[in-house]
N, C-alpha and C. Protein backbone atom coordinates (compact mmCIF):
# COMPACT_ATOMS: atom_id res chain seq x y z
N UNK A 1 -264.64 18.88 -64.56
CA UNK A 1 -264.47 18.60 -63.15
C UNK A 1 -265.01 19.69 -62.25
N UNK A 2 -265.45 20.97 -62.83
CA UNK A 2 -266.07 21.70 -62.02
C UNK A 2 -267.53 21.32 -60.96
N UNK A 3 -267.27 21.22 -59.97
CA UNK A 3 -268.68 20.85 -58.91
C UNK A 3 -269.49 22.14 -58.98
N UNK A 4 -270.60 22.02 -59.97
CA UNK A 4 -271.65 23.18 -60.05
C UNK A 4 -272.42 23.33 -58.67
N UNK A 5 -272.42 21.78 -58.18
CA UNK A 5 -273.40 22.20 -57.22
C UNK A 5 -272.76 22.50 -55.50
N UNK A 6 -271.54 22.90 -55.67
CA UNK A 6 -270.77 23.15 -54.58
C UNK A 6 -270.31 24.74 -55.09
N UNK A 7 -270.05 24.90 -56.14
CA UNK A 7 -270.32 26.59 -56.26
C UNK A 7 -271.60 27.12 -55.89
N UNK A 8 -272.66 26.68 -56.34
CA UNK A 8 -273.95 26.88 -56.36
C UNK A 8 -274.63 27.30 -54.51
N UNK A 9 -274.06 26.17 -53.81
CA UNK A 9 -274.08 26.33 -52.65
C UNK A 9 -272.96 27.22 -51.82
N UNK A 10 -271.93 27.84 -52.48
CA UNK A 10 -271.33 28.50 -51.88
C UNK A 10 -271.76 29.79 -52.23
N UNK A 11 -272.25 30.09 -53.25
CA UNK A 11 -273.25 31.33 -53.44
C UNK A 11 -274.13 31.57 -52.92
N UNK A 12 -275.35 30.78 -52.29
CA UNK A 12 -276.62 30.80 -51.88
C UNK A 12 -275.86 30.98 -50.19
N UNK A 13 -274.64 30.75 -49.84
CA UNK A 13 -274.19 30.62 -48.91
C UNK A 13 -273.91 31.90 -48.76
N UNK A 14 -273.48 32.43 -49.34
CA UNK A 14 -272.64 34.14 -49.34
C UNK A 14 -273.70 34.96 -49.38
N UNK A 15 -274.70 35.05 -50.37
CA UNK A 15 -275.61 35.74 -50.59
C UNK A 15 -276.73 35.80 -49.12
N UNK A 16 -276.74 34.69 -48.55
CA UNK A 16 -277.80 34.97 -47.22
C UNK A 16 -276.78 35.56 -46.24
N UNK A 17 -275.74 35.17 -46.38
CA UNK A 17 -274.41 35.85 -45.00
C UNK A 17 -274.62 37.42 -45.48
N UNK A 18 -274.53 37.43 -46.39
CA UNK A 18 -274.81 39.07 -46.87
C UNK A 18 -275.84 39.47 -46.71
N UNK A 19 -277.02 39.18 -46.65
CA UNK A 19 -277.72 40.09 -46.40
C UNK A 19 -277.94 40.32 -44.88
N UNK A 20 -277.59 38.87 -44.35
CA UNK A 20 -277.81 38.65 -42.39
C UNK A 20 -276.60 40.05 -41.90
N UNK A 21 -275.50 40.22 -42.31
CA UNK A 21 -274.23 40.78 -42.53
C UNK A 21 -275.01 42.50 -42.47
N UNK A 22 -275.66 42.69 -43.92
CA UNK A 22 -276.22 43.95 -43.92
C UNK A 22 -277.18 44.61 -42.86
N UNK A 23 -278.33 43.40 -42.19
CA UNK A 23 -279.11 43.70 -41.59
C UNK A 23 -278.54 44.25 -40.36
N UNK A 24 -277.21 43.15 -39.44
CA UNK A 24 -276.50 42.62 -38.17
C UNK A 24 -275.82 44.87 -38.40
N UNK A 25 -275.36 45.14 -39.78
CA UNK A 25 -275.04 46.45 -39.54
C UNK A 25 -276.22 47.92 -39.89
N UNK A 26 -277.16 47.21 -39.92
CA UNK A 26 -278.48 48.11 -40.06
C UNK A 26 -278.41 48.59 -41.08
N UNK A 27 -277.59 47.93 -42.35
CA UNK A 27 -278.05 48.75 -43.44
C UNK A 27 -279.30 48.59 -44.28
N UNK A 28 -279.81 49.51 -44.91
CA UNK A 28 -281.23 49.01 -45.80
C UNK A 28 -280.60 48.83 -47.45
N UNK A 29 -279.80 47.85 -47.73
CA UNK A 29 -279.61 47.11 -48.65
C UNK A 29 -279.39 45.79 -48.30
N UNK A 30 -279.94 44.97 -48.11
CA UNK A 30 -280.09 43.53 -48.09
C UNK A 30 -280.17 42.98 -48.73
N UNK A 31 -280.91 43.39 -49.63
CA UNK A 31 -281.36 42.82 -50.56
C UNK A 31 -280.41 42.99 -52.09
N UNK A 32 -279.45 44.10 -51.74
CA UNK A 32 -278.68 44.06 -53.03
C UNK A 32 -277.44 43.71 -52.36
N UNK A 33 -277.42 43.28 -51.18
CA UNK A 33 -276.10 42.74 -50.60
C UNK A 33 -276.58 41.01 -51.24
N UNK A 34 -277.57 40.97 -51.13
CA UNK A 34 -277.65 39.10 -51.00
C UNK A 34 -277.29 38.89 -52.85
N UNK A 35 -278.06 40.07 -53.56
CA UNK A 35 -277.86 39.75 -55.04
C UNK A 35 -275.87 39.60 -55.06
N UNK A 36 -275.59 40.64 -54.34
CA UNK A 36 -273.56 41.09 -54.80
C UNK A 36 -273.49 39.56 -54.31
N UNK A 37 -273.87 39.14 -52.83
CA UNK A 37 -273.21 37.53 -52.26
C UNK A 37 -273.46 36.34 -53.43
N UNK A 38 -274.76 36.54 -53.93
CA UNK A 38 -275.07 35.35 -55.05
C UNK A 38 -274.09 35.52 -56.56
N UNK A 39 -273.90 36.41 -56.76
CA UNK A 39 -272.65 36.98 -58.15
C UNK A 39 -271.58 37.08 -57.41
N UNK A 40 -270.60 37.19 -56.47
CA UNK A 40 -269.40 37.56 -56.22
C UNK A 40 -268.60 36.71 -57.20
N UNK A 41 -268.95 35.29 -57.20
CA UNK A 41 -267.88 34.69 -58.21
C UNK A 41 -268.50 34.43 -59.40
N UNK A 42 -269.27 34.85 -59.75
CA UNK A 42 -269.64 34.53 -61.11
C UNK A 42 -268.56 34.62 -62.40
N UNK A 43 -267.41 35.23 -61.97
CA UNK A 43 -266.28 34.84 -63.14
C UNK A 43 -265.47 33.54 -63.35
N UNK A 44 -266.01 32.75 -61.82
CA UNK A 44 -265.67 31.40 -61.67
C UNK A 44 -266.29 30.52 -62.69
N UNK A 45 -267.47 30.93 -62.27
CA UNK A 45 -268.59 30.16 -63.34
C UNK A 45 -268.33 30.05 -64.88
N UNK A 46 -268.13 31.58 -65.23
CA UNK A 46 -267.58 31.78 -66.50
C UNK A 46 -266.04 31.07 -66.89
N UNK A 47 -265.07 30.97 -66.45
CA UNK A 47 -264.43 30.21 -66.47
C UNK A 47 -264.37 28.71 -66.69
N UNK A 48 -264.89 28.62 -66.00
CA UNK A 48 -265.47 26.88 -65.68
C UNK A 48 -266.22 26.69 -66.71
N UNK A 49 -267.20 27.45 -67.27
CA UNK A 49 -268.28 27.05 -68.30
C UNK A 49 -267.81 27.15 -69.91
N UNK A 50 -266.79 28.72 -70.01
CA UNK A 50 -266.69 29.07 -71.22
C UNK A 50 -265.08 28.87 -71.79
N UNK A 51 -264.34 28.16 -70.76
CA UNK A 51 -263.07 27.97 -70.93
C UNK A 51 -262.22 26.87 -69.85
N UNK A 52 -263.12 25.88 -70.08
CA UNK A 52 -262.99 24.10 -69.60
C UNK A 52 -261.21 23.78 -69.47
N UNK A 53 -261.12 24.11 -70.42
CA UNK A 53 -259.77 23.53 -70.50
C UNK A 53 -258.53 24.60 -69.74
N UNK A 54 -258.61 25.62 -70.19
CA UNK A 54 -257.85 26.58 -69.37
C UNK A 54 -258.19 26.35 -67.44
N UNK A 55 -259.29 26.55 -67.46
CA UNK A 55 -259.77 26.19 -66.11
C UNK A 55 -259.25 24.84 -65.31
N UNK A 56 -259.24 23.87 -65.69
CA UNK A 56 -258.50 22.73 -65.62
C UNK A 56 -257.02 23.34 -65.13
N UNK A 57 -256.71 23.71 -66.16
CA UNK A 57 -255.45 23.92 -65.90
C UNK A 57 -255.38 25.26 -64.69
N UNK A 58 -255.66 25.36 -64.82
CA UNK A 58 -256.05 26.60 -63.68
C UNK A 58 -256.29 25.60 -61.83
N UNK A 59 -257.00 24.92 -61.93
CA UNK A 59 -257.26 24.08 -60.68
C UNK A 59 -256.20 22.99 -60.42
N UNK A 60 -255.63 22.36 -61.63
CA UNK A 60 -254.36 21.44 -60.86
C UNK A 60 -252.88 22.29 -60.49
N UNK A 61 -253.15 24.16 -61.01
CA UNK A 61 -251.82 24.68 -60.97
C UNK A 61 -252.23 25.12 -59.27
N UNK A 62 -253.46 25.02 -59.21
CA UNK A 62 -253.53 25.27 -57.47
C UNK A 62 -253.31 24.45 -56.59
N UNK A 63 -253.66 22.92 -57.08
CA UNK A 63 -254.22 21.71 -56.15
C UNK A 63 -252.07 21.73 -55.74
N UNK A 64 -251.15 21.82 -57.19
CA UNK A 64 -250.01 21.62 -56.86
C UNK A 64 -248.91 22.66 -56.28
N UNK A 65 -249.96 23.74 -56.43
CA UNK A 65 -249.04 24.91 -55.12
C UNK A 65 -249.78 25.16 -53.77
N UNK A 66 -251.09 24.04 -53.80
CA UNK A 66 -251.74 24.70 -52.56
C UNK A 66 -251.93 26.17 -52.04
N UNK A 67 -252.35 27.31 -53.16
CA UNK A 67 -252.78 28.53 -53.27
C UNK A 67 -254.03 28.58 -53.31
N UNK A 68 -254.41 30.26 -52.85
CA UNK A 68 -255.48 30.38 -53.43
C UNK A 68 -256.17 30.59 -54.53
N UNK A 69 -257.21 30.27 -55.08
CA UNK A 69 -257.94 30.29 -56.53
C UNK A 69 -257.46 31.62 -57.44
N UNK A 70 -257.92 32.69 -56.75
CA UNK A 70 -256.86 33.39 -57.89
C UNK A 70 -255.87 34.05 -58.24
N UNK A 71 -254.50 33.66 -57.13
CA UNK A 71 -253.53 33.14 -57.34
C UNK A 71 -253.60 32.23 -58.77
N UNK A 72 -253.98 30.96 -58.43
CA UNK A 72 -253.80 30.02 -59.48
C UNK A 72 -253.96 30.53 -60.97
N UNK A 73 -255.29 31.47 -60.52
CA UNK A 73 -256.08 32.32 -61.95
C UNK A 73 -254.86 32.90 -62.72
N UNK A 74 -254.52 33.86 -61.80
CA UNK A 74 -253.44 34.93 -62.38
C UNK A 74 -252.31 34.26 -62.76
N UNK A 75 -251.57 33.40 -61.83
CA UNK A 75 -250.40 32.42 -62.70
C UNK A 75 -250.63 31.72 -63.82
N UNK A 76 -251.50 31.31 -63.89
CA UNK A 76 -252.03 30.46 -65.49
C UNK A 76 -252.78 31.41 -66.61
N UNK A 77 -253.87 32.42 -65.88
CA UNK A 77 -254.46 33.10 -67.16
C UNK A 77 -253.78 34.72 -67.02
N UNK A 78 -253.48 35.51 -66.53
CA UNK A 78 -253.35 36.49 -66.32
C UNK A 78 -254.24 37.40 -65.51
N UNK A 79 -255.23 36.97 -65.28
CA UNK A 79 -256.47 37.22 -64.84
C UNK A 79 -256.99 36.29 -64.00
N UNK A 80 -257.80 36.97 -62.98
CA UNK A 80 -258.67 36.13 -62.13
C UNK A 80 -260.02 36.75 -61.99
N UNK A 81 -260.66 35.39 -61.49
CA UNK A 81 -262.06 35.13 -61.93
C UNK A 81 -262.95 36.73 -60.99
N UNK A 82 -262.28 37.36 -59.96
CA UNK A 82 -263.18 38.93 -59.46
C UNK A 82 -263.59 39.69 -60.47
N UNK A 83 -261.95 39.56 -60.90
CA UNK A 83 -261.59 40.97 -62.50
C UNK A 83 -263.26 40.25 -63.47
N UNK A 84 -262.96 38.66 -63.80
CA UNK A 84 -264.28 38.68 -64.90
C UNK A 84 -264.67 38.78 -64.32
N UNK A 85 -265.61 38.82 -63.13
CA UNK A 85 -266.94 38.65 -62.69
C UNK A 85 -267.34 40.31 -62.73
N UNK A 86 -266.00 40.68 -62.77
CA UNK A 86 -266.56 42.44 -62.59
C UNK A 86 -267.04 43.01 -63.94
N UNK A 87 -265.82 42.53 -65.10
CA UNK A 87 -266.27 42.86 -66.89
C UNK A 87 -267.65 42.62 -66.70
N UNK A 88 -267.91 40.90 -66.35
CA UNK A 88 -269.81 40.64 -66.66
C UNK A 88 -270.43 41.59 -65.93
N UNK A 89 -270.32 41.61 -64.76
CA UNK A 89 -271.45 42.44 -64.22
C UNK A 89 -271.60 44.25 -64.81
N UNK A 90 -270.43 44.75 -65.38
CA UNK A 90 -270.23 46.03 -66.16
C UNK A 90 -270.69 45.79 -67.58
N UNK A 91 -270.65 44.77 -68.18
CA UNK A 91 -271.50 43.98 -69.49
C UNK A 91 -272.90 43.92 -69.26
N UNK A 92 -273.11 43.36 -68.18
CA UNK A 92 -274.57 43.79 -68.17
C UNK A 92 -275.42 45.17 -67.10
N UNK A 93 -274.50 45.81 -67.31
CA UNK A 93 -275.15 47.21 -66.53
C UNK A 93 -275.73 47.10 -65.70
N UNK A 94 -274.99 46.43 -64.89
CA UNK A 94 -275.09 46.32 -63.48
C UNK A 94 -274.59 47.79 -62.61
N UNK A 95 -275.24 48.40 -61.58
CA UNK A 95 -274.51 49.51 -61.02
C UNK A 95 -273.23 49.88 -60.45
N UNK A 96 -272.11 50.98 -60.44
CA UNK A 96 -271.20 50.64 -60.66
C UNK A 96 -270.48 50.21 -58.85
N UNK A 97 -271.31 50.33 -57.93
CA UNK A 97 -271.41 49.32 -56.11
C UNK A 97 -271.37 47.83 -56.91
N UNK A 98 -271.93 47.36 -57.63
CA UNK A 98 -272.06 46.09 -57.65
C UNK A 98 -271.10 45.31 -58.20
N UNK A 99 -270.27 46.42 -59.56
CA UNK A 99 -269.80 45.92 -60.14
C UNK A 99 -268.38 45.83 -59.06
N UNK A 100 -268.39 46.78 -58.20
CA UNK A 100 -267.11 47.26 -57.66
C UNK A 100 -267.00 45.97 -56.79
N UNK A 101 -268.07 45.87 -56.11
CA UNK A 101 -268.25 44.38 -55.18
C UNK A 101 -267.49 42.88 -55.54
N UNK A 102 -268.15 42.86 -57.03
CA UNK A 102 -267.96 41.73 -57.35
C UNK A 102 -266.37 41.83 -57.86
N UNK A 103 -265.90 42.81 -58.08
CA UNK A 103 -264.40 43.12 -58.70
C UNK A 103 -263.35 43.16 -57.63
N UNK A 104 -263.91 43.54 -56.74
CA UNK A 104 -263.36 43.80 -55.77
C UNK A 104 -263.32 42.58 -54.21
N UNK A 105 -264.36 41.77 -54.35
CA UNK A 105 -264.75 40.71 -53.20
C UNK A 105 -263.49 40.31 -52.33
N UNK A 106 -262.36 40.03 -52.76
CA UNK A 106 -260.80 39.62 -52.17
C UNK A 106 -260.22 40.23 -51.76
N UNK A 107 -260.35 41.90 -52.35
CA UNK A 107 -259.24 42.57 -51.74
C UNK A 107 -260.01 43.81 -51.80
N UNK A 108 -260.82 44.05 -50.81
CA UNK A 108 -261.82 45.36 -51.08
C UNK A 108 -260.33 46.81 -50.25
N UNK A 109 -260.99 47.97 -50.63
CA UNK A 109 -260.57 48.99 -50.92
C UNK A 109 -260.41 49.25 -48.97
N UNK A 110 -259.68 50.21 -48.24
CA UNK A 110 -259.80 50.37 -47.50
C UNK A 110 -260.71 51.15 -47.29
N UNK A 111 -261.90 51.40 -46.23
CA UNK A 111 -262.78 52.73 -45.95
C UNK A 111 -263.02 53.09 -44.64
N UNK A 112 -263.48 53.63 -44.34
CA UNK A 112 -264.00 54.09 -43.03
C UNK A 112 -264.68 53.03 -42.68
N UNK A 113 -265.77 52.95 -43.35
CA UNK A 113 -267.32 52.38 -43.27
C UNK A 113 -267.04 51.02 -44.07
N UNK A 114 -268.32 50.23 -43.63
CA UNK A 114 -268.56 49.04 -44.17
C UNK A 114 -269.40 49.52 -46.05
N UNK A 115 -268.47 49.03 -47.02
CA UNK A 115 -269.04 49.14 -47.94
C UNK A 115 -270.04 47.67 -48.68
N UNK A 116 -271.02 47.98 -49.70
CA UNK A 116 -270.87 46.73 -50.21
C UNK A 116 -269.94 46.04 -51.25
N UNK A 117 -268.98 45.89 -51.07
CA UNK A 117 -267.75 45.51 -51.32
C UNK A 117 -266.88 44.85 -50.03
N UNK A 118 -267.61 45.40 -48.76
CA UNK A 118 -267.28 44.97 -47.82
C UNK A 118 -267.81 43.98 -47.45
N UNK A 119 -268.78 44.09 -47.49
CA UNK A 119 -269.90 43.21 -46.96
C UNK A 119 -269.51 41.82 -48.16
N UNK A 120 -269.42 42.00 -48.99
CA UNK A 120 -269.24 41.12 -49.96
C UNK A 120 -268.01 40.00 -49.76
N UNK A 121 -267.21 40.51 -49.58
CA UNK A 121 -265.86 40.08 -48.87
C UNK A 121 -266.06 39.60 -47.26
N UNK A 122 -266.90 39.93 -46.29
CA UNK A 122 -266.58 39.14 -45.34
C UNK A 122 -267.69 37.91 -45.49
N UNK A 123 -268.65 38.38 -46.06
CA UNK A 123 -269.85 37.25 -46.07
C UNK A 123 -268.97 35.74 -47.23
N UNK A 124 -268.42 36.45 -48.21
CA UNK A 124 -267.52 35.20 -49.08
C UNK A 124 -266.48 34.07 -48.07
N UNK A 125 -266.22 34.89 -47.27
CA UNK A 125 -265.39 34.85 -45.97
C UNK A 125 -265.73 33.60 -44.92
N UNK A 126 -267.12 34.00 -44.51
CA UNK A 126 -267.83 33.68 -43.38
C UNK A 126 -268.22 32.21 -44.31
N UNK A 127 -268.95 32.49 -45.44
CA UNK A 127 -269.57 31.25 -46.34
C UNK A 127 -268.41 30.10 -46.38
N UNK A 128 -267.41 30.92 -46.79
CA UNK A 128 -265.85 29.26 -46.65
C UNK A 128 -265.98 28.52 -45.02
N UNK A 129 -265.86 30.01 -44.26
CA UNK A 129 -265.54 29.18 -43.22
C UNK A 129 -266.69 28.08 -42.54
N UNK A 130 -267.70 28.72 -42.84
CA UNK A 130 -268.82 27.44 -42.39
C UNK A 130 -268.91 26.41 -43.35
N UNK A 131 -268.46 26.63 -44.12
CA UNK A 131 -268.14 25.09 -45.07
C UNK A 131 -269.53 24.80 -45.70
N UNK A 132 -270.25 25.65 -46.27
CA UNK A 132 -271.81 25.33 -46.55
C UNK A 132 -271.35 24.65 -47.95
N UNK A 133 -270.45 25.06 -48.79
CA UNK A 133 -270.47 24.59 -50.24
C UNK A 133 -270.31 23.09 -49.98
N UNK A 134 -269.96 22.71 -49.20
CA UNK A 134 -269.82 21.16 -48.76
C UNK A 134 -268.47 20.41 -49.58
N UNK A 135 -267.98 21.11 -50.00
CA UNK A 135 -266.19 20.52 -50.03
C UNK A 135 -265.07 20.69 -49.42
N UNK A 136 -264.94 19.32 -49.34
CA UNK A 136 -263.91 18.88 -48.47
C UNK A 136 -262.41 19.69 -48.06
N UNK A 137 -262.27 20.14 -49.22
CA UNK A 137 -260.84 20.87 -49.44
C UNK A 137 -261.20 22.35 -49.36
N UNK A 138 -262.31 22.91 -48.88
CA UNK A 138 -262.89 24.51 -48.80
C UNK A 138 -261.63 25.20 -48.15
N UNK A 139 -261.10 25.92 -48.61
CA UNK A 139 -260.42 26.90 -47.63
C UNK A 139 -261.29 28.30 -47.78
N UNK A 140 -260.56 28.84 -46.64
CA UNK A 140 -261.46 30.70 -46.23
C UNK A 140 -260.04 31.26 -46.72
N UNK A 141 -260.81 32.02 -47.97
CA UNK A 141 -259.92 33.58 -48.15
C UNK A 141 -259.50 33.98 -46.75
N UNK A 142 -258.35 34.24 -47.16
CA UNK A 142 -257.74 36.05 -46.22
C UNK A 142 -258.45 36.57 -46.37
N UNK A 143 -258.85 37.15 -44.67
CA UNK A 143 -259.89 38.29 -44.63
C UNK A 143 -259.30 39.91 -44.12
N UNK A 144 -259.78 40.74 -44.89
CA UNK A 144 -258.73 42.08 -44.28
C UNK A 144 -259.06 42.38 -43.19
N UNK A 145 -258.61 42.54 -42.32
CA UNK A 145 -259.05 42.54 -40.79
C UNK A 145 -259.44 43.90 -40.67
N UNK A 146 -259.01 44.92 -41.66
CA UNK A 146 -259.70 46.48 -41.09
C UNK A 146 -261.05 46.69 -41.69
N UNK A 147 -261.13 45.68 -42.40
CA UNK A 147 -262.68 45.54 -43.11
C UNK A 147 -263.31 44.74 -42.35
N UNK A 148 -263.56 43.46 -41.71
CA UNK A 148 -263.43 42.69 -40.91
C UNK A 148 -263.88 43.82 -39.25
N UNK A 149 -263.01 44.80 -39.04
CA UNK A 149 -262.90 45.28 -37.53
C UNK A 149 -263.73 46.53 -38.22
N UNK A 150 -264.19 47.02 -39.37
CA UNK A 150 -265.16 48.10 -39.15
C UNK A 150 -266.35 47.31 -39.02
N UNK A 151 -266.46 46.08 -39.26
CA UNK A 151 -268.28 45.67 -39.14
C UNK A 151 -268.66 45.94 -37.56
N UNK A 152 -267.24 45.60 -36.81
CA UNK A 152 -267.87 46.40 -35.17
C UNK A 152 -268.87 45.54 -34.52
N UNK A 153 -268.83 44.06 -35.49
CA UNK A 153 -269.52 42.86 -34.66
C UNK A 153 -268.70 42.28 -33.02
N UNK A 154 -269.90 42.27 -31.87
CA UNK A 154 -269.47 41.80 -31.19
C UNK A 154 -269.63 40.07 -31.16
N UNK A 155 -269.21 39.71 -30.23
CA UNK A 155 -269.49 37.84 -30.27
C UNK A 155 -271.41 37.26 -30.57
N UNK A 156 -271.61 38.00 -29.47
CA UNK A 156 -273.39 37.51 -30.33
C UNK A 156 -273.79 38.36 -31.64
N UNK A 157 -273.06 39.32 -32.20
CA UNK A 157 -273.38 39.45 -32.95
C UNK A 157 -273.08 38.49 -34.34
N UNK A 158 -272.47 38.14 -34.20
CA UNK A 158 -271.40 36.79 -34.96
C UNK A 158 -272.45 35.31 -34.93
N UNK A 159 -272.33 34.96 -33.62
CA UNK A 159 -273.33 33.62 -33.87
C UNK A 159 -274.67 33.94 -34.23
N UNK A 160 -275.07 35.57 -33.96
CA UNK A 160 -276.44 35.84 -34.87
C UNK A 160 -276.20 35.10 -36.49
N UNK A 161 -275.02 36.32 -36.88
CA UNK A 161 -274.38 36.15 -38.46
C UNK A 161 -274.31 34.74 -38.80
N UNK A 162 -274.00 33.93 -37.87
CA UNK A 162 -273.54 32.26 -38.24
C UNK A 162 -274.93 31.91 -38.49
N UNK A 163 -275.73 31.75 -37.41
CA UNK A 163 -277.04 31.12 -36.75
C UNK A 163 -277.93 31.27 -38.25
N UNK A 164 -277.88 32.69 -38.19
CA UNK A 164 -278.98 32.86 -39.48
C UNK A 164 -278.62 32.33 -40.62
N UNK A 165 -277.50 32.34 -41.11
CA UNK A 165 -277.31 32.16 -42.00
C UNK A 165 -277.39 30.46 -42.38
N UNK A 166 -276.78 29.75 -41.39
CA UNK A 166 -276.69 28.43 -41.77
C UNK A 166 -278.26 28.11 -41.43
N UNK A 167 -279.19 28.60 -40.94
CA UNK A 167 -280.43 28.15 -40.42
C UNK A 167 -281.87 28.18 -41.62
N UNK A 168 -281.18 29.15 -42.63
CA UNK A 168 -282.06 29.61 -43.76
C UNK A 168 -281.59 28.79 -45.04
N UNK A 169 -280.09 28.19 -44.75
CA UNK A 169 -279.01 27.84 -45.93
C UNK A 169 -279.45 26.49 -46.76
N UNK A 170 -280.64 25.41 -45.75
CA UNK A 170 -281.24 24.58 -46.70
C UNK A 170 -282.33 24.77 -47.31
N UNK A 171 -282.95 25.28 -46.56
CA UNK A 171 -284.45 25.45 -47.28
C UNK A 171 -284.07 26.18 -48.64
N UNK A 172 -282.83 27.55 -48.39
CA UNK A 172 -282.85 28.01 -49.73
C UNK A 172 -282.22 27.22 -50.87
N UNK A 173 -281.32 26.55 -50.26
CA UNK A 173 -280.59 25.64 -51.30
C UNK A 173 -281.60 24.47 -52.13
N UNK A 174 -282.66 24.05 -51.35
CA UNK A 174 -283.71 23.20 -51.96
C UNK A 174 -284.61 24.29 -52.82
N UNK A 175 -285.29 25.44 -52.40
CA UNK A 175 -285.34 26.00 -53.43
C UNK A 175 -285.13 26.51 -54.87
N UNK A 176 -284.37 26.66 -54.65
CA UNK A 176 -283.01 27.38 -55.80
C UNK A 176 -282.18 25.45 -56.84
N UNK A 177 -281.81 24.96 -55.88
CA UNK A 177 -280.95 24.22 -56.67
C UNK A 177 -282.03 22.79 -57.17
N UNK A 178 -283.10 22.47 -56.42
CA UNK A 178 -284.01 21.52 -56.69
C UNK A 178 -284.96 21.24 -57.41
């Protein structure tokens, strides 16, 4: 029952918010912000792909507490899908920003500064709330608001963040998923 192609699009969704996200704060990683946005959940995937049945059970223990995903994760497996996505990306020697990103995407660390871990987390954020994955039942993570209030976006800076992102979000999705 996993919708590949509504994860699929919620990645390609995160990954351009991230890099629009990186640019909107002048950083010169964009480009490894859009890779962290396209992996943030990749432990979802793994889940879904390499453990069907647990996963299952994992999605009706949510559909019947109306929680979030890994909530559900952690009540049914002990684990949720950041933690794997972080093992894989440390499995494949990935750097240890990326891995922290992807381990971290839900509940990033407090900092001064916008990290990518930050960036990772509001763009996952921004991607629910515009509803690009195209399901019906999408909810938006809790977003930490002091992570959230260091990006130091004003209002046009925001419908920049929206604008671009949803404006680039088909062409790439026909790319990539077609």
């Amino acid at each position: 029952g996993f919708d590949h192609d509504a994860f699929w699009r919620h990645s390609i969704g995160s990954a351009l918010c991230a890099q629009a996200l990186a640019g909107e704060l002048r950083r010169d990683d964009g480009d490894l912000a859009f890779t962290v946005g396209l992996l943030h959940d990749i432990g979802r995937l793994a889940l879904a792909s390499a453990f069907a049945p647990a996963f299952a059970e994992v999605e009706q223990w949510q559909r019947e507490q109306d929680c979030p995903d890994g909530d559900a994760e952690r009540a049914v497996l002990g684990i949720d899908h950041a933690e794997i996505g972080g093992l894989i990306a440390r499995q494949w020697n990935f750097a240890p920003s990326i891995v922290d990103a992807i381990r971290q995407h839900h509940a990033p660390l407090d900092a001064a500064e916008v990290t990518l871990t930050g960036i990772a987390h509001v763009a996952d954020a921004v991607a629910h709330a515009l509803g690009l994955a195209g399901d019906a039942d999408e909810a938006v993570p809790t977003l930490v608001l002091r992570v959230w209030a260091a990006c130091r976006l004003d209002d046009a800076a925001c419908l920049r963040l929206f604008a671009g992102t949803e404006a680039q979000f088909e062409t790439v999705c026909e790319a990539l998923l077609h």
